[in-house]
PDB file of N, CA and C in Angstrom:
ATOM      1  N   UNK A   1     154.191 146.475 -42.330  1.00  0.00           N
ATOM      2  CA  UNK A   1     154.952 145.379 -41.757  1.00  0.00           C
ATOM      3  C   UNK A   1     155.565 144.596 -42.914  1.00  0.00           C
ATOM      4  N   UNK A   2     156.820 144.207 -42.685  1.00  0.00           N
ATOM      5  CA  UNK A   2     157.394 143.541 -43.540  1.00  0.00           C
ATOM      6  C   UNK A   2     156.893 142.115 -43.974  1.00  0.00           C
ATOM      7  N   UNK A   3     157.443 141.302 -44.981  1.00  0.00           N
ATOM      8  CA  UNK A   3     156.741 139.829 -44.938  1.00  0.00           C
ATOM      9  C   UNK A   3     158.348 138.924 -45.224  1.00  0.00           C
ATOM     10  N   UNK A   4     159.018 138.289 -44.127  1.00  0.00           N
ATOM     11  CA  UNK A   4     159.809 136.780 -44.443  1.00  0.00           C
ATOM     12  C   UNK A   4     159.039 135.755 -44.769  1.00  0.00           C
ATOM     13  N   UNK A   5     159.442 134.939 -45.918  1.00  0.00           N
ATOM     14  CA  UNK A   5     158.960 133.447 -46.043  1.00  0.00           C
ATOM     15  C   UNK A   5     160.272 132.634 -45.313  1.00  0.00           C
ATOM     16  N   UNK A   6     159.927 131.950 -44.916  1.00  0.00           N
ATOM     17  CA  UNK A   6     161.206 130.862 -44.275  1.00  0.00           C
ATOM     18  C   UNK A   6     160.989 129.314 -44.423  1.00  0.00           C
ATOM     19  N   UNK A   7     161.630 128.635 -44.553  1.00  0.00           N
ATOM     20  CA  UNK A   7     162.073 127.440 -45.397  1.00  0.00           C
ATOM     21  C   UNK A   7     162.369 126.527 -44.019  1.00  0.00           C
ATOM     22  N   UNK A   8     161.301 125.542 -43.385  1.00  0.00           N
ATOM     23  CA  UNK A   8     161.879 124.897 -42.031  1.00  0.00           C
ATOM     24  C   UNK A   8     161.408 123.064 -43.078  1.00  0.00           C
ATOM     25  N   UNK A   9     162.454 122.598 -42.280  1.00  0.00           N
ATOM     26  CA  UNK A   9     162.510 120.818 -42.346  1.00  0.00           C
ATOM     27  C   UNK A   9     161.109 120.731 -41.837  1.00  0.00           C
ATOM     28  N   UNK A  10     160.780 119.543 -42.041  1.00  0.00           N
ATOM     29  CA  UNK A  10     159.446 118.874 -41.499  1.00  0.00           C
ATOM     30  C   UNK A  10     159.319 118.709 -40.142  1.00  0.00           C
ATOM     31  N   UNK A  11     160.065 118.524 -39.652  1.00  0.00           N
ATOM     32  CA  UNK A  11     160.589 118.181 -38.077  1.00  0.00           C
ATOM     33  C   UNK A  11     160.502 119.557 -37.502  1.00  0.00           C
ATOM     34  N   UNK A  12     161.328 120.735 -37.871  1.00  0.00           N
ATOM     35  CA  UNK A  12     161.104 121.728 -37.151  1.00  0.00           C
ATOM     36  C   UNK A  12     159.508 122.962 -37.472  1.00  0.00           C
ATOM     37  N   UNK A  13     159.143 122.656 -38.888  1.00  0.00           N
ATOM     38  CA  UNK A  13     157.893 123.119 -38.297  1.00  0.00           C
ATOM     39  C   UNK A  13     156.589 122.384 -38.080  1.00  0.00           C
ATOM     40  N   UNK A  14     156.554 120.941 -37.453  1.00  0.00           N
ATOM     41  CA  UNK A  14     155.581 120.097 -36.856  1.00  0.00           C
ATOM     42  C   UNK A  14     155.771 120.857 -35.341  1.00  0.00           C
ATOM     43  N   UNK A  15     157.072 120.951 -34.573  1.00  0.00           N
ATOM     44  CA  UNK A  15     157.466 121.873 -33.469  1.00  0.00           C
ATOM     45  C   UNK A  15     156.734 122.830 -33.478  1.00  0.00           C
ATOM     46  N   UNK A  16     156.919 123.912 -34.497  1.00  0.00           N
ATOM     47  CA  UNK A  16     156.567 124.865 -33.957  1.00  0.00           C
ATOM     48  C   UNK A  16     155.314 125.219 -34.305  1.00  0.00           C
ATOM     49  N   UNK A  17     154.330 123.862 -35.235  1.00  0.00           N
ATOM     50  CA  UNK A  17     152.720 124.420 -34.928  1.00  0.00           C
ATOM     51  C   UNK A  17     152.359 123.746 -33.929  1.00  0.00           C
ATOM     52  N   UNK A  18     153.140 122.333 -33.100  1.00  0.00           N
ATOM     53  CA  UNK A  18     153.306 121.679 -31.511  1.00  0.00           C
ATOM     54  C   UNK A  18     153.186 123.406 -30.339  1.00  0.00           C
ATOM     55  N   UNK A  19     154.536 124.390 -30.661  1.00  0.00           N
ATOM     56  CA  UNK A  19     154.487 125.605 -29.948  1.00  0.00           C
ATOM     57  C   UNK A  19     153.122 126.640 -29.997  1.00  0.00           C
ATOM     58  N   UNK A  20     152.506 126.121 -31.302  1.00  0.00           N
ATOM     59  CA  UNK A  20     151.536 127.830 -32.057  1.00  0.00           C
ATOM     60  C   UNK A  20     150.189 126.506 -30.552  1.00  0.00           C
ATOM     61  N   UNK A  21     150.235 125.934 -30.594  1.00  0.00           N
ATOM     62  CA  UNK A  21     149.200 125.465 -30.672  1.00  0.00           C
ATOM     63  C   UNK A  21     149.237 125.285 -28.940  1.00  0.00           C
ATOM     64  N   UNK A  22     149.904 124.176 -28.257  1.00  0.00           N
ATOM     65  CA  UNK A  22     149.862 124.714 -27.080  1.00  0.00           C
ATOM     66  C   UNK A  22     150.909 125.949 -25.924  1.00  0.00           C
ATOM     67  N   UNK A  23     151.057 126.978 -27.001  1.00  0.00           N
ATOM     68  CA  UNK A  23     151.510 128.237 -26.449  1.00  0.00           C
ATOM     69  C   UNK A  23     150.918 129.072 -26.353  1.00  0.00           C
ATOM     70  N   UNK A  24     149.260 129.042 -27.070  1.00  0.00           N
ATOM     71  CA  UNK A  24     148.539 129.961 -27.059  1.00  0.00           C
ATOM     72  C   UNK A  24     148.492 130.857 -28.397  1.00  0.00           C
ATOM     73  N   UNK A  25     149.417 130.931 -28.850  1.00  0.00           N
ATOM     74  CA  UNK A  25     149.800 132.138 -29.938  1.00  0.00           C
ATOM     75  C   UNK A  25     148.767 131.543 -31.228  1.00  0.00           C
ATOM     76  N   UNK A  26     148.154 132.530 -31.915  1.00  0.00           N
ATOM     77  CA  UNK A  26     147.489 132.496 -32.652  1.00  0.00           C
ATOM     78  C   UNK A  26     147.774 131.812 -34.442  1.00  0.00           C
ATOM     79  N   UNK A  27     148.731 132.464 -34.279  1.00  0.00           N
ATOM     80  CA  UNK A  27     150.087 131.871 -35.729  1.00  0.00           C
ATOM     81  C   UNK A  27     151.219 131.500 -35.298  1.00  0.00           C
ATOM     82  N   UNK A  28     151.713 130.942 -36.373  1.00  0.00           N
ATOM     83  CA  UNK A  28     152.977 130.578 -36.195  1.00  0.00           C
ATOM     84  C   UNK A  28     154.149 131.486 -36.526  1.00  0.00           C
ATOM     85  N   UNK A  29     153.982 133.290 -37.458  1.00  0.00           N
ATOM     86  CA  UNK A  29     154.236 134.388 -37.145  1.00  0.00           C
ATOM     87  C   UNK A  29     154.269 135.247 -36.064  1.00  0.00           C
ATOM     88  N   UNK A  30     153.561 134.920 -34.930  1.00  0.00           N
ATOM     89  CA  UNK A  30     152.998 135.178 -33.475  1.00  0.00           C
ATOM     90  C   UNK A  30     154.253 135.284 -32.364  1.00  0.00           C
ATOM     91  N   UNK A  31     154.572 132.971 -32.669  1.00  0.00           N
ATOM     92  CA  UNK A  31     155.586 132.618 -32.401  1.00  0.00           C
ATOM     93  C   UNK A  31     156.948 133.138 -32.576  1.00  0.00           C
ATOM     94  N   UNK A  32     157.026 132.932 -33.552  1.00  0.00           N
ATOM     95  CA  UNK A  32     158.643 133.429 -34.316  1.00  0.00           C
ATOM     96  C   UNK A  32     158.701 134.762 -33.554  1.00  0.00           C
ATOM     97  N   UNK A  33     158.156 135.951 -33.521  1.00  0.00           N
ATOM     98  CA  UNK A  33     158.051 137.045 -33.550  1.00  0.00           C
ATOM     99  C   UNK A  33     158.240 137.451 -32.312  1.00  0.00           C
ATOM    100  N   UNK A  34     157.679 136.260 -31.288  1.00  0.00           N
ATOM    101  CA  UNK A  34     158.110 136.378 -29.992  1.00  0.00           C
ATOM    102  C   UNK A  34     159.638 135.881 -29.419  1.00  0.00           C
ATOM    103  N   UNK A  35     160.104 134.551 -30.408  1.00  0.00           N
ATOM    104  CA  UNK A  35     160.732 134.111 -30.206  1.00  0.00           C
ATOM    105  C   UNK A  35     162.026 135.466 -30.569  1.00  0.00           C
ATOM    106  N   UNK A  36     161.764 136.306 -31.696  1.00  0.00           N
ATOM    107  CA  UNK A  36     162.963 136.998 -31.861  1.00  0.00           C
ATOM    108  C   UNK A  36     162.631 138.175 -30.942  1.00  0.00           C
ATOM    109  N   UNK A  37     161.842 138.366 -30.290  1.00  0.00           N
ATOM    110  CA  UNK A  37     161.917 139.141 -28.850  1.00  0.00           C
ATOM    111  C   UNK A  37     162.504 139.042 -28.098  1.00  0.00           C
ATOM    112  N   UNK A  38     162.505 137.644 -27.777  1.00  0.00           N
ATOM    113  CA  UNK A  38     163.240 137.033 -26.630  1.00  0.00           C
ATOM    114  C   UNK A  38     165.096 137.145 -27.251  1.00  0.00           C
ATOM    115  N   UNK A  39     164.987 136.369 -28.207  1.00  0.00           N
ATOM    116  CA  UNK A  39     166.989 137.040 -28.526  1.00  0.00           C
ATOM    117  C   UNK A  39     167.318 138.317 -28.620  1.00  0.00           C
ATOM    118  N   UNK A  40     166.657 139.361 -29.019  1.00  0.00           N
ATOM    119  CA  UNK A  40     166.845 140.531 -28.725  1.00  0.00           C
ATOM    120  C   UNK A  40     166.593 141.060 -27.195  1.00  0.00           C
ATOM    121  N   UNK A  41     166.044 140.691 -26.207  1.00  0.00           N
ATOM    122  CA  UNK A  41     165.928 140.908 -24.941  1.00  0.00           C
ATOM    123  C   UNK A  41     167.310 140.053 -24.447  1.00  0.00           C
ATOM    124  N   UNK A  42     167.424 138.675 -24.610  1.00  0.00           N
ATOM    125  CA  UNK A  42     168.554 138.321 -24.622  1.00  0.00           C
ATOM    126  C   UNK A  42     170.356 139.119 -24.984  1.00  0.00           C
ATOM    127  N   UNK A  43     170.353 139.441 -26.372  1.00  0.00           N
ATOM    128  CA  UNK A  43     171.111 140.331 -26.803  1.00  0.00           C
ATOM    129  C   UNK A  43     171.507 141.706 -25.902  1.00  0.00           C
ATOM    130  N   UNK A  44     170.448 142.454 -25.513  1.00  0.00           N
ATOM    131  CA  UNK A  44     170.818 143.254 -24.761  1.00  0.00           C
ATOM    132  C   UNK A  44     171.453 142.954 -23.314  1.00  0.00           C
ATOM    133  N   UNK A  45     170.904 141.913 -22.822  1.00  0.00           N
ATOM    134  CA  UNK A  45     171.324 141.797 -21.261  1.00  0.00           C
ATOM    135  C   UNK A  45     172.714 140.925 -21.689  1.00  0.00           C
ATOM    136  N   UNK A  46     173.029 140.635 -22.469  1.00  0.00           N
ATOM    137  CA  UNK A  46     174.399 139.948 -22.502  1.00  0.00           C
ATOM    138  C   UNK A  46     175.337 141.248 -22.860  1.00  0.00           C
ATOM    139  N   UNK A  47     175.073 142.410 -23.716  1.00  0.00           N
ATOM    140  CA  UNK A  47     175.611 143.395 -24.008  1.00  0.00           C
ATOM    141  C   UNK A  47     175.884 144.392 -22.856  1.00  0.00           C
ATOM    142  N   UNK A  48     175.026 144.386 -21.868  1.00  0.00           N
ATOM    143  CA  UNK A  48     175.468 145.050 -20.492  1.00  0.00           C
ATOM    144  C   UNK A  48     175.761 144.094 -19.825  1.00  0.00           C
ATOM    145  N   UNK A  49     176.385 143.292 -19.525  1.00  0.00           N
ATOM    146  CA  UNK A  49     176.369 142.225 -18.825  1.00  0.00           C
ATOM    147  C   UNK A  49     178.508 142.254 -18.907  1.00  0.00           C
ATOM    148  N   UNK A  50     178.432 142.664 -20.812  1.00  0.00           N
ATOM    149  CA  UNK A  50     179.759 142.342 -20.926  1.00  0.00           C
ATOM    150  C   UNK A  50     180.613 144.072 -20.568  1.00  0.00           C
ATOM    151  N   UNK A  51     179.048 144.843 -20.907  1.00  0.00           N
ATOM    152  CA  UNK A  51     179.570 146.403 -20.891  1.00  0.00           C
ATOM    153  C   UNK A  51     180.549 146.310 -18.862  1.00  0.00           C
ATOM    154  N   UNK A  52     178.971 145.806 -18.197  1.00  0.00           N
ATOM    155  CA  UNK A  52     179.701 145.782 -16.705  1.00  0.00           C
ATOM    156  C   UNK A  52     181.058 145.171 -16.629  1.00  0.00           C
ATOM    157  N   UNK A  53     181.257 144.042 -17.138  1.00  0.00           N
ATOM    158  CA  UNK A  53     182.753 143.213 -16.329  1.00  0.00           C
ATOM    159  C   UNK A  53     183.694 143.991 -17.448  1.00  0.00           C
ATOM    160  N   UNK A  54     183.673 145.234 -18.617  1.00  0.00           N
ATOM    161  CA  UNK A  54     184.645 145.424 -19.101  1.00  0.00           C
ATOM    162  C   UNK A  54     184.796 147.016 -18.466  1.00  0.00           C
ATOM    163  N   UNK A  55     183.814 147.253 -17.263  1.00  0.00           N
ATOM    164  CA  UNK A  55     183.903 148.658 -16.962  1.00  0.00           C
ATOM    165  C   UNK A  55     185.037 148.518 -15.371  1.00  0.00           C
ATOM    166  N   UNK A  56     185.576 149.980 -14.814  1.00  0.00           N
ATOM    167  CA  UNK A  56     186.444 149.717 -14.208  1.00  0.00           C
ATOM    168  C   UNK A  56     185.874 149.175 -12.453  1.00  0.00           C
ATOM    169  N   UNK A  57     186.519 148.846 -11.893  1.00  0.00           N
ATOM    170  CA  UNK A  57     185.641 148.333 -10.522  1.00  0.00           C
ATOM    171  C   UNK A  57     184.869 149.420 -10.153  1.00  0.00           C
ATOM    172  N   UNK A  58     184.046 149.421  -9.519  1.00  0.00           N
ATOM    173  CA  UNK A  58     183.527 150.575  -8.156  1.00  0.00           C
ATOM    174  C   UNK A  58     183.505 150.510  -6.939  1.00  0.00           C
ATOM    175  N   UNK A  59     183.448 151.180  -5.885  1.00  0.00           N
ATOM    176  CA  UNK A  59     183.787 151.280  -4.785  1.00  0.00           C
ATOM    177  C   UNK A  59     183.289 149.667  -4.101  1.00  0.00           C
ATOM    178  N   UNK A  60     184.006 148.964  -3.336  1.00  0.00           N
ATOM    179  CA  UNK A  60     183.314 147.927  -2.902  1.00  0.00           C
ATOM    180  C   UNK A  60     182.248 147.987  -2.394  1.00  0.00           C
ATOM    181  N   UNK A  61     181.146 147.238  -2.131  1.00  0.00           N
ATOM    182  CA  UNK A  61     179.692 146.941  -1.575  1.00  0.00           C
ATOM    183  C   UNK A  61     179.610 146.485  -0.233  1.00  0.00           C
ATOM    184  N   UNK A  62     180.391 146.829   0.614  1.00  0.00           N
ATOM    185  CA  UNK A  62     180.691 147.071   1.765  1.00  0.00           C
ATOM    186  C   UNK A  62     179.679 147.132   3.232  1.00  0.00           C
ATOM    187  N   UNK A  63     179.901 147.276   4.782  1.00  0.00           N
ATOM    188  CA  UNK A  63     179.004 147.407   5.524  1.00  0.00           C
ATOM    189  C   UNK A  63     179.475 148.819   5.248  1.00  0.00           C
ATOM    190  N   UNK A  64     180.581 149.775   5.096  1.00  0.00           N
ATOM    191  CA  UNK A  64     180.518 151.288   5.214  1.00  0.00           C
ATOM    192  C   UNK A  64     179.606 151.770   3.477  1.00  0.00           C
ATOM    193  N   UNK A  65     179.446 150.748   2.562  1.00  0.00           N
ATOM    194  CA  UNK A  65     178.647 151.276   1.690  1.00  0.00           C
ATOM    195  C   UNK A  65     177.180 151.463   1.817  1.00  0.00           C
ATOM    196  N   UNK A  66     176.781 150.223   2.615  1.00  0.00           N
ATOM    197  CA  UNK A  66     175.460 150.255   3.027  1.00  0.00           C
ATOM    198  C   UNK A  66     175.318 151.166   4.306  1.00  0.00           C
ATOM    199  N   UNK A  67     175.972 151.350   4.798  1.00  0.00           N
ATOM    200  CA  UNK A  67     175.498 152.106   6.144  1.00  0.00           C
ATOM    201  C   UNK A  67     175.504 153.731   5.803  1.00  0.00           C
ATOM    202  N   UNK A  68     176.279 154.503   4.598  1.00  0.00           N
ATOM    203  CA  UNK A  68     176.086 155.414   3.859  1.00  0.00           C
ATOM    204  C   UNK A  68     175.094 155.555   2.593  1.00  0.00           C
ATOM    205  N   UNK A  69     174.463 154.754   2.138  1.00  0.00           N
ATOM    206  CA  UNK A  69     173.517 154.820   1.608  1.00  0.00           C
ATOM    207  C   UNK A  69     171.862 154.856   2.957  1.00  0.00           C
ATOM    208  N   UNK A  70     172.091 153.966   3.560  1.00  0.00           N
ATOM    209  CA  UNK A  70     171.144 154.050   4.783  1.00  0.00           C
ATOM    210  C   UNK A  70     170.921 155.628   5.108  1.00  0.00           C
ATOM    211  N   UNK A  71     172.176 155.925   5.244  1.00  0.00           N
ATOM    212  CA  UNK A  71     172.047 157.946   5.979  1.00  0.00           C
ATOM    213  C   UNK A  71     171.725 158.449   4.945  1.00  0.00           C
ATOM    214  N   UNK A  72     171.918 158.224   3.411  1.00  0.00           N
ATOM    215  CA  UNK A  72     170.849 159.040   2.351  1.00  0.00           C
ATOM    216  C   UNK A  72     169.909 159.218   2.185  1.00  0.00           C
ATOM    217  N   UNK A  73     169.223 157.977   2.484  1.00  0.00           N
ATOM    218  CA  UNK A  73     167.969 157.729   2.244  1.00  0.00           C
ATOM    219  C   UNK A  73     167.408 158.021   3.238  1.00  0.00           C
ATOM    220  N   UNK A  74     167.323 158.381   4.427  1.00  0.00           N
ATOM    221  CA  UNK A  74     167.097 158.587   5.466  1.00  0.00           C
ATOM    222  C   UNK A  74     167.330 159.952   5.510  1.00  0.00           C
ATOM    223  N   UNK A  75     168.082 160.219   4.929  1.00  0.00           N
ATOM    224  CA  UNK A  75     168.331 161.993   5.045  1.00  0.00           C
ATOM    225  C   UNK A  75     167.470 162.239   3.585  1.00  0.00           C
ATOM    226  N   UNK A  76     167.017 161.812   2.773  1.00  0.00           N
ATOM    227  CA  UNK A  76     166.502 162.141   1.463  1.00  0.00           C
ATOM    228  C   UNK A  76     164.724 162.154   2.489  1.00  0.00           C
ATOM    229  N   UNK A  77     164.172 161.470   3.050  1.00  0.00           N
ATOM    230  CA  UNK A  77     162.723 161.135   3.552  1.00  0.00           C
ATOM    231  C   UNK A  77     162.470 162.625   4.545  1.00  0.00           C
ATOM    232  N   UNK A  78     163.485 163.051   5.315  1.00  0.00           N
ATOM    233  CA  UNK A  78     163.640 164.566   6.415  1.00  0.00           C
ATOM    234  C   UNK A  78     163.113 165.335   5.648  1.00  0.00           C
ATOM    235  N   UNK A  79     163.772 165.499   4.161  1.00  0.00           N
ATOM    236  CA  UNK A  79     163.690 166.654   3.601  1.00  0.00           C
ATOM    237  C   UNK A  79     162.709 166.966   3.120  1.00  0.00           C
TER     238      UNK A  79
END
């Protein structure tokens, strides 16, 4: 595992041993580590998010879309 040192104001790491401490997390490496989970979980859903509205329409979502998916699935359970 790699090792960052990081350089926080007084103010922001009183916060985040405020976070280590009632968040549960054991360190304040714990934290961070989750915290860059979360922007990378973030990151991705904004990246499909932009992939969808730059992809071309699809068929509308319709009562004839749902009522043909209904006969699939319904014909998928027969078989």
């Amino acid at each position: 595992m790699g090792t960052m040192n990081v350089s926080l104001p007084d103010a922001l790491k009183a916060f985040v041993d405020e976070q280590v401490e009632a968040g549960g997390y054991s360190t304040s490496s714990e934290y961070v580590r989750e915290l860059i989970r979360k922007d990378q979980d973030r990151q991705r859903l904004r990246n499909l998010l932009l992939a969808g509205a730059a992809s071309r329409p699809a068929a509308a979502a319709d009562d004839a879309y749902f009522d043909g998916l209904r006969r699939r699935l319904r014909g998928s359970r027969q078989a």
